[in-house]
Structure formats: structure tokens, C-alpha cells
C-alpha atoms as a PDB file:
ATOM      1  CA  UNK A   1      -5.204  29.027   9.720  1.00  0.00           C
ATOM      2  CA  UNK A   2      -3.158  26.333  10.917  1.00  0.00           C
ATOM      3  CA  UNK A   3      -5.608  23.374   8.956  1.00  0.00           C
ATOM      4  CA  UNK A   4      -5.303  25.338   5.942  1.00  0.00           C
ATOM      5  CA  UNK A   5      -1.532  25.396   6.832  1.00  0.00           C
ATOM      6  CA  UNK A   6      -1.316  21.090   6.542  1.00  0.00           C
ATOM      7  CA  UNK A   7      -3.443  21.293   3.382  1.00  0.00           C
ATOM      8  CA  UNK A   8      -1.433  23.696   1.311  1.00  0.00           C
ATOM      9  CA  UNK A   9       1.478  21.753   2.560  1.00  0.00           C
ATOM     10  CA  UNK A  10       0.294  18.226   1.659  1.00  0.00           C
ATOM     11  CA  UNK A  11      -1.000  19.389  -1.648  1.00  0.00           C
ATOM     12  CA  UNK A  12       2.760  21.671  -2.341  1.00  0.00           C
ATOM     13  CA  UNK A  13       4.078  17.350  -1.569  1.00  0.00           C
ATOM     14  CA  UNK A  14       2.047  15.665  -3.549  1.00  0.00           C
ATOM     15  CA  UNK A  15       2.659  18.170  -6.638  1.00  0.00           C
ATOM     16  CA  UNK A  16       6.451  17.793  -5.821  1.00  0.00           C
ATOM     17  CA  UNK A  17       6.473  13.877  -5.615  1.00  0.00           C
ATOM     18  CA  UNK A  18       7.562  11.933  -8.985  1.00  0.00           C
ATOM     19  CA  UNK A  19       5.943   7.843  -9.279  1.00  0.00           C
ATOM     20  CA  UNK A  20       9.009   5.701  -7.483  1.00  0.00           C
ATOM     21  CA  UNK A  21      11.291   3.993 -10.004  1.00  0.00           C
ATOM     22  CA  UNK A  22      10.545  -0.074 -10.514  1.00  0.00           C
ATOM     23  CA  UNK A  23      14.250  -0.479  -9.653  1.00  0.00           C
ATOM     24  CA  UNK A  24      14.298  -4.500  -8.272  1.00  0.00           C
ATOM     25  CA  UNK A  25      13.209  -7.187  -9.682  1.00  0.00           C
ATOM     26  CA  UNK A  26      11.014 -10.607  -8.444  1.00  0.00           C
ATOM     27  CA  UNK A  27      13.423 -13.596  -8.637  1.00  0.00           C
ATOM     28  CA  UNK A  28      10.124 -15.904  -9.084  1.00  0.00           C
ATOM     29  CA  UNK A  29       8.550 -14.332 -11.759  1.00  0.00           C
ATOM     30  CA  UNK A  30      10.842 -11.791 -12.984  1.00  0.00           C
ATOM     31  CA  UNK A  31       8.566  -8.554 -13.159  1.00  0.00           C
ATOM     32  CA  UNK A  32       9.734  -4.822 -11.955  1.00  0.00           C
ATOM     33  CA  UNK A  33       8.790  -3.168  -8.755  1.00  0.00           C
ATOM     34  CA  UNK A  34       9.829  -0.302  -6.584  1.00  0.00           C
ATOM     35  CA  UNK A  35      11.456  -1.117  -3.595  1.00  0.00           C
ATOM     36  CA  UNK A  36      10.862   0.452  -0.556  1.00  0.00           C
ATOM     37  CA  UNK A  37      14.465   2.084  -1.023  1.00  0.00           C
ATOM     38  CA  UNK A  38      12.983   3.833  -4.103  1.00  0.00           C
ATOM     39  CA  UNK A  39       9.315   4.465  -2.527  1.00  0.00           C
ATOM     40  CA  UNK A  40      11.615   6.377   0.536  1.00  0.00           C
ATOM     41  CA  UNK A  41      14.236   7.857  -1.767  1.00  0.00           C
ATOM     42  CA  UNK A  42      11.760   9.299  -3.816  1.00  0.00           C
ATOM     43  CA  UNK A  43       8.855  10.809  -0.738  1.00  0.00           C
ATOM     44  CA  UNK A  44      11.046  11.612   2.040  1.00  0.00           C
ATOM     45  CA  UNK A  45      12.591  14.555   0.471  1.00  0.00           C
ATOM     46  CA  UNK A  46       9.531  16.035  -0.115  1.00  0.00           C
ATOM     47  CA  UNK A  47       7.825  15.317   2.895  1.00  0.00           C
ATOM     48  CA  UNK A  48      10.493  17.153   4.532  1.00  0.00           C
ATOM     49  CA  UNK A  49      10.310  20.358   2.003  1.00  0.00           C
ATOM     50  CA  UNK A  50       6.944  20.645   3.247  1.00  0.00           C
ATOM     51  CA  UNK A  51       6.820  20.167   7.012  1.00  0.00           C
ATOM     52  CA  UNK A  52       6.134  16.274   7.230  1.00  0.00           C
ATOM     53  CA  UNK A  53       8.338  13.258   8.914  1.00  0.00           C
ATOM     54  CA  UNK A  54       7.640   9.740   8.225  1.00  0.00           C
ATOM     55  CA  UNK A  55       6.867   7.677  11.067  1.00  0.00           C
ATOM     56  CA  UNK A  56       6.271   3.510  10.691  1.00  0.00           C
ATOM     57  CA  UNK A  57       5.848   1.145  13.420  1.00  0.00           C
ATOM     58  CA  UNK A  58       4.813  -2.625  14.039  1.00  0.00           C
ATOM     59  CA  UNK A  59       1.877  -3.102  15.991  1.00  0.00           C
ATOM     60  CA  UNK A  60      -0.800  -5.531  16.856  1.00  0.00           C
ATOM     61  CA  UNK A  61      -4.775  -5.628  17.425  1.00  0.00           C
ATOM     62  CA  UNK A  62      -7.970  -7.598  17.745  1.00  0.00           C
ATOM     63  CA  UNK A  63      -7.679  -8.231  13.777  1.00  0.00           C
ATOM     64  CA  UNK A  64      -4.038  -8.861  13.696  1.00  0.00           C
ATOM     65  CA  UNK A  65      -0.300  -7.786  13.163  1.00  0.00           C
ATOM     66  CA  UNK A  66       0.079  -4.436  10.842  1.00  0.00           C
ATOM     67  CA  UNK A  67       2.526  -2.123   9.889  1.00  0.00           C
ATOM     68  CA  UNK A  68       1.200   1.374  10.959  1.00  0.00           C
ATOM     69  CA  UNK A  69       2.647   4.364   8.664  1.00  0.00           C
ATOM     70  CA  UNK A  70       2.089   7.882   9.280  1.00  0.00           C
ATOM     71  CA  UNK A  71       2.894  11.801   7.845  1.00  0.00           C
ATOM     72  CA  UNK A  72       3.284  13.864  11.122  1.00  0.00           C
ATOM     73  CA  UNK A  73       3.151  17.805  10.061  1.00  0.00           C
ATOM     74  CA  UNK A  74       4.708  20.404  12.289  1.00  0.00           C
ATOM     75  CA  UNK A  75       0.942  21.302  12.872  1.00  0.00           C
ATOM     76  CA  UNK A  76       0.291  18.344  15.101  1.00  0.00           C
ATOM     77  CA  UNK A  77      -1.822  16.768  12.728  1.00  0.00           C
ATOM     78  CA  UNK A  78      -1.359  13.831  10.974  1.00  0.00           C
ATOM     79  CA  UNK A  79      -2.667  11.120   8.059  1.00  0.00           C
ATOM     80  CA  UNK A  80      -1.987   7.416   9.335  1.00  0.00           C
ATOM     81  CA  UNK A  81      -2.784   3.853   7.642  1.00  0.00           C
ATOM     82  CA  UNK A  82      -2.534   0.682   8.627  1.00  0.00           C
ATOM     83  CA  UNK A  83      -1.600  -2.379   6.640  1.00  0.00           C
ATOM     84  CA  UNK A  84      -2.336  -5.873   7.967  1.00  0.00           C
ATOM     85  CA  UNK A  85       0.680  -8.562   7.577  1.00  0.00           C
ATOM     86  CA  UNK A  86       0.189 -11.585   5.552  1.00  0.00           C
ATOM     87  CA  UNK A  87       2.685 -13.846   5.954  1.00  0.00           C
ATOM     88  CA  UNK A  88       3.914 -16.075   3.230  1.00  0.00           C
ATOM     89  CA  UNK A  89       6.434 -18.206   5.270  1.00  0.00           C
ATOM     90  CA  UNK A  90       5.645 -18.246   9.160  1.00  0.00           C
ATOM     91  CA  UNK A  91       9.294 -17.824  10.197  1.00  0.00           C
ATOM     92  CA  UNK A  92      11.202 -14.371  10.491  1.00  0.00           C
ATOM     93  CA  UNK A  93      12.077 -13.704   7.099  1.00  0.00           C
ATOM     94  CA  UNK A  94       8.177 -13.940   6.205  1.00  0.00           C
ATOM     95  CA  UNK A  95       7.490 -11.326   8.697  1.00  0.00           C
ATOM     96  CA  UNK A  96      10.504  -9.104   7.484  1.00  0.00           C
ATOM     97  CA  UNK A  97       9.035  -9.812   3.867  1.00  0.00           C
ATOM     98  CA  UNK A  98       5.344  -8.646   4.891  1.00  0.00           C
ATOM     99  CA  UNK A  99       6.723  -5.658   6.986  1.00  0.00           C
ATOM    100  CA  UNK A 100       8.794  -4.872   3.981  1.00  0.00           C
ATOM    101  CA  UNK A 101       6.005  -4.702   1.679  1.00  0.00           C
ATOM    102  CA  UNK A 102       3.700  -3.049   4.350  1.00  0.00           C
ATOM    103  CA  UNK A 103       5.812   0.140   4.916  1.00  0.00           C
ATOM    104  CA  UNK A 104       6.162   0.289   1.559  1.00  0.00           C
ATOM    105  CA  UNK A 105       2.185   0.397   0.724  1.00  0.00           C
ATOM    106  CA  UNK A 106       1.950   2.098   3.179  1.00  0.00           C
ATOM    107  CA  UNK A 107       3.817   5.408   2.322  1.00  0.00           C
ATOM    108  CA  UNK A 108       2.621   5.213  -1.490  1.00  0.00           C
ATOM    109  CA  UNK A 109      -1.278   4.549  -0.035  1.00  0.00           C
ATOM    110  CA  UNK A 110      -0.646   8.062   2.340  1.00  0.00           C
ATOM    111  CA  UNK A 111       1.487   9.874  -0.365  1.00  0.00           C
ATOM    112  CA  UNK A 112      -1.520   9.124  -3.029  1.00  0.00           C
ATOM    113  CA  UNK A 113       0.859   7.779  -5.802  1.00  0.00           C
ATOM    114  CA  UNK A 114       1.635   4.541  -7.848  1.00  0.00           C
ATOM    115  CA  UNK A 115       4.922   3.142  -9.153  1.00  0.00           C
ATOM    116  CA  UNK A 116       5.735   4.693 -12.367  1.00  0.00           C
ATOM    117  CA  UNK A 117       3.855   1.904 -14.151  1.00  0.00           C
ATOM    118  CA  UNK A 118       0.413   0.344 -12.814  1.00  0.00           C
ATOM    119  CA  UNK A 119       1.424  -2.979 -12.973  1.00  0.00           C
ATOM    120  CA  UNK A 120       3.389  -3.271  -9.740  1.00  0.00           C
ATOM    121  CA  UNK A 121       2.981  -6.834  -9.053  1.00  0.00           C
ATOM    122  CA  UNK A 122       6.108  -8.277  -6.762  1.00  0.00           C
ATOM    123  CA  UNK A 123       2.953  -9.543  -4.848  1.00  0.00           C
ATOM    124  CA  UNK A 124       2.380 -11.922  -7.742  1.00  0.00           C
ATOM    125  CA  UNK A 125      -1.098 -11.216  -8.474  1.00  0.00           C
ATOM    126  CA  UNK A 126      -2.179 -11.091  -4.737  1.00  0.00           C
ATOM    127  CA  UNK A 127      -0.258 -14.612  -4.794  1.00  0.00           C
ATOM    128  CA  UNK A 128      -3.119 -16.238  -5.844  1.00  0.00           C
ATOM    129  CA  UNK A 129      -3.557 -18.577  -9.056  1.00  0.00           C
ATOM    130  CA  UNK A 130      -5.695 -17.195 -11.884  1.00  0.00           C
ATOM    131  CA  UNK A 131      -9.158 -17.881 -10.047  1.00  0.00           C
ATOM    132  CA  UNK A 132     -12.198 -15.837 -10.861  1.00  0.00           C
ATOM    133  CA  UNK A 133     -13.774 -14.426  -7.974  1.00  0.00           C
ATOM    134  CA  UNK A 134     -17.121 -15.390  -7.437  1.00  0.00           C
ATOM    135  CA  UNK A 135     -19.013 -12.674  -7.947  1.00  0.00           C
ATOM    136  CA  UNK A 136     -17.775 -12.242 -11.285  1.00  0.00           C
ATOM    137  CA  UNK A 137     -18.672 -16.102 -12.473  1.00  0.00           C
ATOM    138  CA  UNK A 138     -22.154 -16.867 -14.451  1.00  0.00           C
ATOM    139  CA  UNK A 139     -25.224 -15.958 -12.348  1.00  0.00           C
ATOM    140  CA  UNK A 140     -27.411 -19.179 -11.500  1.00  0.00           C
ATOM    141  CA  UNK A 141     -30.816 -19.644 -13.387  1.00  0.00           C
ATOM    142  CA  UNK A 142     -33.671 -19.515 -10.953  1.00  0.00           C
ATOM    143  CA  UNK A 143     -35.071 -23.270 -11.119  1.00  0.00           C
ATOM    144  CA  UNK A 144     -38.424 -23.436 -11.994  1.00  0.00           C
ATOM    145  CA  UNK A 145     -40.943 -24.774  -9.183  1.00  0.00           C
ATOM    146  CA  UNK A 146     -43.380 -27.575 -10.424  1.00  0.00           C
ATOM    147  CA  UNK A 147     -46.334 -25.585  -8.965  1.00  0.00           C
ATOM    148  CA  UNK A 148     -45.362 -22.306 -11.532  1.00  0.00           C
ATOM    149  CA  UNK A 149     -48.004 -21.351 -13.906  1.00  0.00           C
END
């Protein structure tokens, strides 16, 4: 009874929770996103309705520094993500600006939402120029062997 407890209680959140609002704005390229302010204004409330507290915490492993963010439910049991920092500038306010954006995925990635409009990009397209990824780029012809018949 008490697993079926969490699950009607995570499904009562998730039919509760409304997209954040895109309520800041990127100085460098001028596009909306929602802030973590939003992301927490708008989950929080009904995490709590239904029996879940927000826990995130810094932490580090074999593949590197991450912001861990987890739903606790009164049950015991739990759903918990981790997101890796990348670090744009390696001085503090890079690794505010990564832990920033990590609680923030984080809590969206657990709650199972998006922004209100898919194209939340303060991460500037992955901050990455317009490349193609290689996979995607024109397959190589097979060269042909001077001992084919």
C-alpha cells in the first residue's frame, strides 16, 4: 500500500504542476528562460500538497562535480538525478552559474515538465556554434578496390 501511496501522490503533483514562467532574460543573446526562482515558485507548492520536500546538494565523483536533486516522500522513498557541472568560467561565479542551472534542470528533469515554451535556451544552444554533429553529416562512399570485379 505504501508504493501505491508515492505513486498516486507523484501523479496528484505532476497533474497539479503548471510549465514555469520564462520570467529572465539572457543578457548575451536576449532569449526568455525560467529561472530557477520560477522553476521553485512554481513545484515546491505542489510537492508539498502531496507529501514531497525538495532536497539539492553539491557533490563530487569519479566522473566529476554535480548538482544532486531529489523528491523525498513521507514514504521513505525517493526519485534523485544528478547533473554534472560544466563550467563556463573556472572561477566562482562559473561554478555558481553551473550550480544555478543544475538545480534548476534538475527539479524540471524529476518533476517531468518543460518551461512553458520548448525553446528554453539561456544555455545558448548547448554553447556551441552552429556545428553539425557528425553523425548527421554525408555518409562516405565506399572507395572502390582496384581488384573489384
Amino acid at each position: 500500500m505504501e508504493n501505491n501511496n508515492w505513486f498516486t501522490d507523484f501523479k496528484s503533483f505532476q497533474e497539479e504542476i503548471d510549465p514555469p514562467s520564462k520570467d529572465s532574460t539572457n543578457p548575451h543573446f536576449g532569449n526568455k528562460y525560467a529561472s530557477f526562482d520560477s522553476c521553485l515558485t512554481t513545484i515546491k507548492p505542489a510537492l508539498h500538497k502531496n507529501n514531497f520536500v525538495l532536497v539539492q546538494s553539491n557533490n563530487r565523483d569519479d566522473l566529476g562535480d554535480y548538482t544532486e536533486t531529489k523528491f523525498l516522500h513521507e514514504t521513505g522513498k525517493e526519485l534523485t538525478t544528478k547533473v554534472y557541472l560544466v563550467l563556463d568560467k573556472q572561477n566562482m561565479q562559473g561554478m555558481g552559474s553551473a550550480i544555478t542551472y543544475a538545480k534548476r534542470y534538475g527539479i524540471l528533469t524529476l518533476a517531468g515538465i518543460e518551461p512553458e515554451v520548448k525553446d528554453d535556451d539561456d544555455a545558448n544552444k548547448s554553447s556551441v556554434g552552429n556545428s553539425t554533429p557528425s553523425y548527421q553529416s554525408k555518409p562516405k562512399q565506399p572507395s572502390k578496390s582496384k581488384y573489384q570485379l
